[in-house]
PDB file of N, CA and C in Angstrom:
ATOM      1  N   UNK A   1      51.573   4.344  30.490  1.00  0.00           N
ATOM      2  CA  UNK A   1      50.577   4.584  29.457  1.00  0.00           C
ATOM      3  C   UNK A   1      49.282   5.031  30.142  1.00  0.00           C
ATOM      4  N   UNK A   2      48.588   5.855  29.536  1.00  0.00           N
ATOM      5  CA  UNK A   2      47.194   6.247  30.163  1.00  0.00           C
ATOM      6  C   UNK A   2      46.357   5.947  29.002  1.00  0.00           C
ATOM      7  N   UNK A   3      45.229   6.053  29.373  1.00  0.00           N
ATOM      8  CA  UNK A   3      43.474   5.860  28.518  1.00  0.00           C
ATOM      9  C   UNK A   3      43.533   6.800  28.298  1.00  0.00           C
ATOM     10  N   UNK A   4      43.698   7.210  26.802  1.00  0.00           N
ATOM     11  CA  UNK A   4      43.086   8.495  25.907  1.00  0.00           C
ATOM     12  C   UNK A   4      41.810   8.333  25.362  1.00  0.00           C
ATOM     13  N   UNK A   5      41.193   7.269  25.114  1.00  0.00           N
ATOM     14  CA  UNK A   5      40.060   6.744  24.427  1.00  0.00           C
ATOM     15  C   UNK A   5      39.463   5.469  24.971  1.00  0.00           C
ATOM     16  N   UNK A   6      38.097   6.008  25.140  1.00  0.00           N
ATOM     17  CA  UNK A   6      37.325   4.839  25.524  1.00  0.00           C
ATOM     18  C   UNK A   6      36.518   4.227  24.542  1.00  0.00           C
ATOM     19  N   UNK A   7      36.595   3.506  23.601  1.00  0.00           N
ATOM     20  CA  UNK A   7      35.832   3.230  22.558  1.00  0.00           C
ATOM     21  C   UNK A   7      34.999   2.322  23.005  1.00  0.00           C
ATOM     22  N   UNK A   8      33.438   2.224  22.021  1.00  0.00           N
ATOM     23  CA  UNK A   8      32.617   1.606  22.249  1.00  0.00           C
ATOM     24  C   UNK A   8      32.803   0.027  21.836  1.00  0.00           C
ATOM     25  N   UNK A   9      33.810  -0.151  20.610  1.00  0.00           N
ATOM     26  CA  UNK A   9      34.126  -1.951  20.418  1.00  0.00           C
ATOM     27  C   UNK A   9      35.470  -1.851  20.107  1.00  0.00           C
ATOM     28  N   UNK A  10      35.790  -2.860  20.039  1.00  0.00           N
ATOM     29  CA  UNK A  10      37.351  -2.796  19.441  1.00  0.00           C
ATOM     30  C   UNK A  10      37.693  -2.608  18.055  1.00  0.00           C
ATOM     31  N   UNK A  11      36.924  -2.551  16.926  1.00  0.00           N
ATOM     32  CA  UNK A  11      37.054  -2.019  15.548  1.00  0.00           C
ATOM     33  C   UNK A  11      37.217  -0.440  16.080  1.00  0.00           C
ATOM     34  N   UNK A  12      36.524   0.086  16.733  1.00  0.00           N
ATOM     35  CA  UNK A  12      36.406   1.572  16.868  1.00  0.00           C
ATOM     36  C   UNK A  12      38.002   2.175  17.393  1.00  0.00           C
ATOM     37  N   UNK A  13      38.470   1.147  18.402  1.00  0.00           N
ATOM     38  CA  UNK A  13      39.648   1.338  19.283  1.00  0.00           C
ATOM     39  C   UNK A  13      40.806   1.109  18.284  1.00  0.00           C
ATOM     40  N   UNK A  14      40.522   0.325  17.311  1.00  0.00           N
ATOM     41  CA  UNK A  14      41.689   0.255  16.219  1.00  0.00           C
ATOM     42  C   UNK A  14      42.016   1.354  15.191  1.00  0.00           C
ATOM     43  N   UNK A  15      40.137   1.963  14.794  1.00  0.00           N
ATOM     44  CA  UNK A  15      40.013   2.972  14.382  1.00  0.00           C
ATOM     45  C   UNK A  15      41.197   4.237  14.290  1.00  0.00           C
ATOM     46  N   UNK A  16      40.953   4.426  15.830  1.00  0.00           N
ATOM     47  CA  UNK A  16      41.239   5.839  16.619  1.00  0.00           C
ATOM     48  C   UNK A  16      43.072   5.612  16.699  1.00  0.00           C
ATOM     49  N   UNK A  17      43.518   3.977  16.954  1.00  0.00           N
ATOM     50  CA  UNK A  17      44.663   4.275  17.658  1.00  0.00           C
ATOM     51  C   UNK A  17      45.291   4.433  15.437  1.00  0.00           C
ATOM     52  N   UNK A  18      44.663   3.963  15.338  1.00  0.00           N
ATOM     53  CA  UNK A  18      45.340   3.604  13.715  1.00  0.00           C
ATOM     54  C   UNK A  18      45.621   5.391  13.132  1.00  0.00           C
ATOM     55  N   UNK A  19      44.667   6.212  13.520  1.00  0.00           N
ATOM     56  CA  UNK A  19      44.419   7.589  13.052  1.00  0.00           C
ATOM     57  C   UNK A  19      45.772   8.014  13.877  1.00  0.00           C
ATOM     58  N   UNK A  20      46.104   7.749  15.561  1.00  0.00           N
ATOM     59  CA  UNK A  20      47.068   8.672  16.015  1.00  0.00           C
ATOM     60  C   UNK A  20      48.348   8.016  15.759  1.00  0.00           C
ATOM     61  N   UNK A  21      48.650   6.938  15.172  1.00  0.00           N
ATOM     62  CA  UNK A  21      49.579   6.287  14.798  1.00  0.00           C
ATOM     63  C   UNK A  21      49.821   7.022  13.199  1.00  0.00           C
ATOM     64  N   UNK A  22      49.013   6.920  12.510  1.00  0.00           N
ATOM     65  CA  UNK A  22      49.104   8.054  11.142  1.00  0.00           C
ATOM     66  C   UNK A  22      50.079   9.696  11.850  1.00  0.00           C
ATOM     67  N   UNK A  23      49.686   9.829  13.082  1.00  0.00           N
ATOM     68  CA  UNK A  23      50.400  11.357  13.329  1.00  0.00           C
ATOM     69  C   UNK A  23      51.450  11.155  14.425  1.00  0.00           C
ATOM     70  N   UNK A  24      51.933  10.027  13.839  1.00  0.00           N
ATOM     71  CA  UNK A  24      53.298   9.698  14.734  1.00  0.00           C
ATOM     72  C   UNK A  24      53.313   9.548  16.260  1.00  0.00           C
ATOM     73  N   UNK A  25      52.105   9.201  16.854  1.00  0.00           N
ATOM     74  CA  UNK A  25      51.559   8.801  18.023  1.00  0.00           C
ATOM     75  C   UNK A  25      51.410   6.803  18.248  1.00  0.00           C
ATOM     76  N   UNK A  26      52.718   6.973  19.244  1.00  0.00           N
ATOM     77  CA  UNK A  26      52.654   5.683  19.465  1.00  0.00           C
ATOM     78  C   UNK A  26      51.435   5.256  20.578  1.00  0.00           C
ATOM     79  N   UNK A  27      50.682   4.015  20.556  1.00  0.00           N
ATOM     80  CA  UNK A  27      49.526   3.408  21.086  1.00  0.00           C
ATOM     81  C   UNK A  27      49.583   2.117  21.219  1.00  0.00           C
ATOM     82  N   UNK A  28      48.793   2.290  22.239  1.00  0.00           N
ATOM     83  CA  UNK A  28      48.258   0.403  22.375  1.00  0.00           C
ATOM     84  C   UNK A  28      47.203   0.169  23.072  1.00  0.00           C
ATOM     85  N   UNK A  29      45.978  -0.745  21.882  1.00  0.00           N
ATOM     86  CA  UNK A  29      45.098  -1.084  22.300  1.00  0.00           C
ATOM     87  C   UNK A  29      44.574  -2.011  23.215  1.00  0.00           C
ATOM     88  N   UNK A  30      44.197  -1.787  24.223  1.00  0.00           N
ATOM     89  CA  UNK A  30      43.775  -3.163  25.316  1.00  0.00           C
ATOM     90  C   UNK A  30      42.411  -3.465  25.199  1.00  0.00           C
ATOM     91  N   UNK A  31      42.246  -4.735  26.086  1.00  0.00           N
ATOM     92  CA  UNK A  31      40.710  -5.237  26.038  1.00  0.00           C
ATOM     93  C   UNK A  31      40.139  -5.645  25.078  1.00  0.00           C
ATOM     94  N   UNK A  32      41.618  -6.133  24.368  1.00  0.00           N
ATOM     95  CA  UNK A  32      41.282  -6.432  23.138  1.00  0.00           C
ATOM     96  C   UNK A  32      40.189  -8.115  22.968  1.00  0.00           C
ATOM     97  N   UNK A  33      40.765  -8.720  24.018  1.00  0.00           N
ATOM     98  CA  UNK A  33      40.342 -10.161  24.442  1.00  0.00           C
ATOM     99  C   UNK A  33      39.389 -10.468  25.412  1.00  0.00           C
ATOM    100  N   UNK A  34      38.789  -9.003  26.282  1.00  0.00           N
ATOM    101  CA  UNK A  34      37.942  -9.429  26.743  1.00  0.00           C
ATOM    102  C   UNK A  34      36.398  -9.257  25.939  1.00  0.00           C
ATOM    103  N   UNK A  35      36.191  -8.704  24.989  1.00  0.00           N
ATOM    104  CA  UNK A  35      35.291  -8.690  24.587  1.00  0.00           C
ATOM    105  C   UNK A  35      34.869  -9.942  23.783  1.00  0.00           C
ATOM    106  N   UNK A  36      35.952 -10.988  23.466  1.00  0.00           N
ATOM    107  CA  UNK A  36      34.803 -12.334  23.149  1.00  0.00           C
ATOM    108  C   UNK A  36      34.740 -12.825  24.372  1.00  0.00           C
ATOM    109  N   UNK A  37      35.493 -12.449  25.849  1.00  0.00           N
ATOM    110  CA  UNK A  37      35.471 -13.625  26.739  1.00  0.00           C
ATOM    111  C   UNK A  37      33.218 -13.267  27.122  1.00  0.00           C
ATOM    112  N   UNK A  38      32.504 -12.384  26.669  1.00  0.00           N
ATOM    113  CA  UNK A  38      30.989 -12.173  27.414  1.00  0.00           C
ATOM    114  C   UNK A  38      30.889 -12.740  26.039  1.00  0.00           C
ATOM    115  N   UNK A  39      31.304 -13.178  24.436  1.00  0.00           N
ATOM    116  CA  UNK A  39      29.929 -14.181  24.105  1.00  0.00           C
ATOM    117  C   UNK A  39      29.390 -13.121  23.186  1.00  0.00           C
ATOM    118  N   UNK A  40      28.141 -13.597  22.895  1.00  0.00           N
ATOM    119  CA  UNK A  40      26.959 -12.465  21.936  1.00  0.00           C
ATOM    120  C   UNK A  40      26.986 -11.193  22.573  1.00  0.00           C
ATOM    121  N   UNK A  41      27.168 -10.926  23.960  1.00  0.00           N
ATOM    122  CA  UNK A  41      26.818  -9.863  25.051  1.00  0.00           C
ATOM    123  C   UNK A  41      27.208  -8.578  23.994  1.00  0.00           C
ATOM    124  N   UNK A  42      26.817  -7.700  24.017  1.00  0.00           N
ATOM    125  CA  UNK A  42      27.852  -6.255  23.640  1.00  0.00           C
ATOM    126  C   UNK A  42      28.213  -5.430  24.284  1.00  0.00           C
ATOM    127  N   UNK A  43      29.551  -5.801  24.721  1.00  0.00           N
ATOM    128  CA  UNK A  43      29.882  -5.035  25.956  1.00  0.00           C
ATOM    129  C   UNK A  43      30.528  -3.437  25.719  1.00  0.00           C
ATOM    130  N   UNK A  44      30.310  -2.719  26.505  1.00  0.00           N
ATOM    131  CA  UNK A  44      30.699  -1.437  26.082  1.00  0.00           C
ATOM    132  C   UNK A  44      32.263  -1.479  27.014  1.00  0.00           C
ATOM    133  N   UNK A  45      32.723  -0.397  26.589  1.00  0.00           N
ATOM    134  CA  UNK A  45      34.233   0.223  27.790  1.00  0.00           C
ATOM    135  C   UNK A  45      35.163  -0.910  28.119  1.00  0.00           C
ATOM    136  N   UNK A  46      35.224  -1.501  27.182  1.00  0.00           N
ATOM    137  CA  UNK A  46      36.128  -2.565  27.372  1.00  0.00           C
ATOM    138  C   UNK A  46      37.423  -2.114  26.356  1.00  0.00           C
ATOM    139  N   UNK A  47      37.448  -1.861  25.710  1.00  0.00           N
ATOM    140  CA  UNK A  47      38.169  -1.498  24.307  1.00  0.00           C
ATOM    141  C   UNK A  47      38.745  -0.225  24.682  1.00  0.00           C
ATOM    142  N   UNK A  48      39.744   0.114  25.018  1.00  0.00           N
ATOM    143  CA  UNK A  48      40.587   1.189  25.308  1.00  0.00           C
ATOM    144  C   UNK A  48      41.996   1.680  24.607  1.00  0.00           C
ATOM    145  N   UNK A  49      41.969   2.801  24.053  1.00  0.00           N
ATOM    146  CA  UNK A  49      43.422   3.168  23.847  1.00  0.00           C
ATOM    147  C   UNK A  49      44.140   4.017  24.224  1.00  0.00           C
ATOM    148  N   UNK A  50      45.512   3.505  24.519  1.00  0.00           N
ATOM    149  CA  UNK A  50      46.585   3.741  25.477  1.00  0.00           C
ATOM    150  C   UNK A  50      47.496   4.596  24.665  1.00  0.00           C
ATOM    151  N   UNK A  51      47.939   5.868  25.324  1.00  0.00           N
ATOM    152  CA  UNK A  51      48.930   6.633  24.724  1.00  0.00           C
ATOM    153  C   UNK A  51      49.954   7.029  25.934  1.00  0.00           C
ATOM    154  N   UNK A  52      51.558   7.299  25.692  1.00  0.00           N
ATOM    155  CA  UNK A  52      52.144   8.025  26.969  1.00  0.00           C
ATOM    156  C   UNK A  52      51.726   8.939  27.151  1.00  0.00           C
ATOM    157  N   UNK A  53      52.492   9.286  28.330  1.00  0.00           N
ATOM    158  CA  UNK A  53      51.762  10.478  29.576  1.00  0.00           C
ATOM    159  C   UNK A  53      52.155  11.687  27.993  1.00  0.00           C
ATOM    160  N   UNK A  54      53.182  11.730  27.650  1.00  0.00           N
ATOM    161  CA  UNK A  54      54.284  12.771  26.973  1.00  0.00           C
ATOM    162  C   UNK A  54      53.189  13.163  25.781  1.00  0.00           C
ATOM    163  N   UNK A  55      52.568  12.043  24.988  1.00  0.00           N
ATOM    164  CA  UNK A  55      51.663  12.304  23.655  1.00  0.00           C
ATOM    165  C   UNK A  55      50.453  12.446  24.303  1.00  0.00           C
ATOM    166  N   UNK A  56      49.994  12.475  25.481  1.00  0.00           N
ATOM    167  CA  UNK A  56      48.328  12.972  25.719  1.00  0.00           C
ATOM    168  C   UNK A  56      47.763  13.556  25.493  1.00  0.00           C
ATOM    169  N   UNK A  57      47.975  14.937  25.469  1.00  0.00           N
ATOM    170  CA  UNK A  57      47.085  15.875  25.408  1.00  0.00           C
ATOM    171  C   UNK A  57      47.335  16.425  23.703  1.00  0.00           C
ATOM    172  N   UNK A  58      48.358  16.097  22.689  1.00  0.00           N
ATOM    173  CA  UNK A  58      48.137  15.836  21.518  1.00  0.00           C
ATOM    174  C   UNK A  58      47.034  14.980  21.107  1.00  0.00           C
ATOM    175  N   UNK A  59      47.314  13.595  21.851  1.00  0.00           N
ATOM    176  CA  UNK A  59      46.208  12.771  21.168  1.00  0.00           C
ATOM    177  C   UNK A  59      45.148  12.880  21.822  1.00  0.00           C
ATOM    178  N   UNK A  60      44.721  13.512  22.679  1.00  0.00           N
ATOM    179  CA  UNK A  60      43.234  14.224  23.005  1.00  0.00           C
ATOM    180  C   UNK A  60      42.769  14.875  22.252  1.00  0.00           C
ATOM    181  N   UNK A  61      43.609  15.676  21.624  1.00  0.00           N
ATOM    182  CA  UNK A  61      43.560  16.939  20.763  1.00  0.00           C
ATOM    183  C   UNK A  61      42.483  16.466  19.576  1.00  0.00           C
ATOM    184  N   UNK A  62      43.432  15.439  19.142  1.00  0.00           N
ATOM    185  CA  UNK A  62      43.166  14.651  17.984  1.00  0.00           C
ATOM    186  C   UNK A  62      41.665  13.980  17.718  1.00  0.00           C
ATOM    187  N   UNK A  63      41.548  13.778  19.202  1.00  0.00           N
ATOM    188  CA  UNK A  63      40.442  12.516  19.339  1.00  0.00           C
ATOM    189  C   UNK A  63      39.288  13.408  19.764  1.00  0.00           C
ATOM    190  N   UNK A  64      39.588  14.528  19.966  1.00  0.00           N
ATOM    191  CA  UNK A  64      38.104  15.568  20.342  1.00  0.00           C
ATOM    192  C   UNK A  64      37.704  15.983  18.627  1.00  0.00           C
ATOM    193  N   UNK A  65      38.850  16.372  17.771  1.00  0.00           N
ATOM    194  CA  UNK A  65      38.273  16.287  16.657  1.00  0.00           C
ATOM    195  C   UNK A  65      37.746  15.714  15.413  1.00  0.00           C
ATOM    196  N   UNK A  66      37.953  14.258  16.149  1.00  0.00           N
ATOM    197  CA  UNK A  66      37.543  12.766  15.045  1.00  0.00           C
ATOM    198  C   UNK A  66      36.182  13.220  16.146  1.00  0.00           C
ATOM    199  N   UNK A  67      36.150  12.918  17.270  1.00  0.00           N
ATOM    200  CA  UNK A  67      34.667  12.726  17.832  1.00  0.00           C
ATOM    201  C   UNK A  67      33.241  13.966  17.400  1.00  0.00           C
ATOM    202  N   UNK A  68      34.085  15.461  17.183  1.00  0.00           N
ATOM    203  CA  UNK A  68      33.151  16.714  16.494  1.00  0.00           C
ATOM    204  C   UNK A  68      32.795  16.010  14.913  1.00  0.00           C
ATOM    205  N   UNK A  69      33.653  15.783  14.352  1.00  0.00           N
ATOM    206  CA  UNK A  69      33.401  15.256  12.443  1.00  0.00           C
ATOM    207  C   UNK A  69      32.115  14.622  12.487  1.00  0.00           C
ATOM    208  N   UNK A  70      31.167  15.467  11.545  1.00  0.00           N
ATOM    209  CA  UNK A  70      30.200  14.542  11.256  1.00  0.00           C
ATOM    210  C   UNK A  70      30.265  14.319  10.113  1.00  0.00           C
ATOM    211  N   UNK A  71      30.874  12.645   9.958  1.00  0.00           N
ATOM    212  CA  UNK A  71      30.760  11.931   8.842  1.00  0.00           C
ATOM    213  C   UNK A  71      29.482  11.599   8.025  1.00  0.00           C
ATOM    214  N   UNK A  72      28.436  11.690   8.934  1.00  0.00           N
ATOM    215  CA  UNK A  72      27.283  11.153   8.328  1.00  0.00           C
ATOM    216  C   UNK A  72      26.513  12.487   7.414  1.00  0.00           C
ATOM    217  N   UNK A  73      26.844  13.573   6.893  1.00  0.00           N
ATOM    218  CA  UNK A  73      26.390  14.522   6.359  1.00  0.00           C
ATOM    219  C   UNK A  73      27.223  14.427   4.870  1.00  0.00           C
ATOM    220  N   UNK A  74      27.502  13.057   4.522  1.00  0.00           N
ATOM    221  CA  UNK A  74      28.292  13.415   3.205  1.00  0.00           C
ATOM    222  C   UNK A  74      27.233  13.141   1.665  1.00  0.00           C
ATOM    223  N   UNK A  75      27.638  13.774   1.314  1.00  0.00           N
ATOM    224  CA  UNK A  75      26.640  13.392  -0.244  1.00  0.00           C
ATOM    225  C   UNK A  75      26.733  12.315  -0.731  1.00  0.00           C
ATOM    226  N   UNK A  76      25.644  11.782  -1.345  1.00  0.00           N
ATOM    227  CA  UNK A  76      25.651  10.148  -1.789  1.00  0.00           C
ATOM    228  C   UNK A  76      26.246  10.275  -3.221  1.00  0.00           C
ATOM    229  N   UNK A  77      27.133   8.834  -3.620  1.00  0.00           N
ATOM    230  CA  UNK A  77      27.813   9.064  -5.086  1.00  0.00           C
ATOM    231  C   UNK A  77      27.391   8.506  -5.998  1.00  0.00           C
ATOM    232  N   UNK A  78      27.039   9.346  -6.620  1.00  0.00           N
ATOM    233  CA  UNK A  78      26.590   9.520  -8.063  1.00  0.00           C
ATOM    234  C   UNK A  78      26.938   9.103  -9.254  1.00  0.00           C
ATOM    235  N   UNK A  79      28.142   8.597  -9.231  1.00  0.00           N
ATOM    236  CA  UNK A  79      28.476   8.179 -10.532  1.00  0.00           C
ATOM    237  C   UNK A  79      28.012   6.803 -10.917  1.00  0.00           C
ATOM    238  N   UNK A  80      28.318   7.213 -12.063  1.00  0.00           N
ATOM    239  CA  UNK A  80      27.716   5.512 -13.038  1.00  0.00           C
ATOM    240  C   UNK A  80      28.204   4.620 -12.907  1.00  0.00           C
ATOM    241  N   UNK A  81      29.307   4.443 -11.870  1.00  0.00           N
ATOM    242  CA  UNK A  81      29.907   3.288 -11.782  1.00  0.00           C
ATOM    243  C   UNK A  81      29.923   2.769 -10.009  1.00  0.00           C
ATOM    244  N   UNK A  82      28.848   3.637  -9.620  1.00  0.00           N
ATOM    245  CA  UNK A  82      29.161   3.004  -8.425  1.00  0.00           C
ATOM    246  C   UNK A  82      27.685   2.313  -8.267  1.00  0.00           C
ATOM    247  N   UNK A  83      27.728   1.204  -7.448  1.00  0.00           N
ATOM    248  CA  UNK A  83      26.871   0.363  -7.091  1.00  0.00           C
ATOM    249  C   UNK A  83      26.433   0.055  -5.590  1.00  0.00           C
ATOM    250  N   UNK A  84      25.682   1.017  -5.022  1.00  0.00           N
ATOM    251  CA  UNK A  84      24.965   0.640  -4.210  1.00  0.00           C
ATOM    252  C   UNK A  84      24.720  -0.849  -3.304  1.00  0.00           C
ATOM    253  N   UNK A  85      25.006  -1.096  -2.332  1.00  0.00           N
ATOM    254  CA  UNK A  85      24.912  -2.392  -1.720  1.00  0.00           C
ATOM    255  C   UNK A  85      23.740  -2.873  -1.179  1.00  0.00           C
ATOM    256  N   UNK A  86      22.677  -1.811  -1.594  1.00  0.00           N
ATOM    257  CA  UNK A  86      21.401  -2.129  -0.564  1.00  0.00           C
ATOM    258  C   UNK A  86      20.244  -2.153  -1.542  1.00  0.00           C
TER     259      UNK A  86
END
């Protein structure tokens, strides 16, 4: 298995492997346990996901274009039934 992804926490690393698992990309997330062993700390590069040598450069593929998406440019929703949390 190699590091296709270096995620910043482990929600993020579940994120990513959960997306290449959607495209028939088997994964596995590590470092999953060291990030409570530091505590409050916020540790970065601990949280990694693992793909074979064979699916790499697919799931690179993949993961260069989740990392271009800018999610944060989406329009706020409008309808009458949605409720705001803030």
């Amino acid at each position: 298995m190699e590091i296709v992804f270096k995620a910043s926490n482990i929600i993020e690393a579940h994120i990513v492997a959960g997306m290449l698992n959607a495209c028939e990309i088997q994964t596995y997330v590590g470092g999953y346990f060291l990030q409570g062993a530091v505590g409050d700390i916020s540790p970065t590069g601990i949280a990694n996901v693992f793909v074979s040598p064979q699916d790499f450069d697919q799931a690179a593929a993949l993961i260069t274009d989740y990392e271009k998406a800018d999610n944060c440019q989406t329009e706020l929703v409008t309808s009458k039934w949605f409720a705001p949390s803030f």
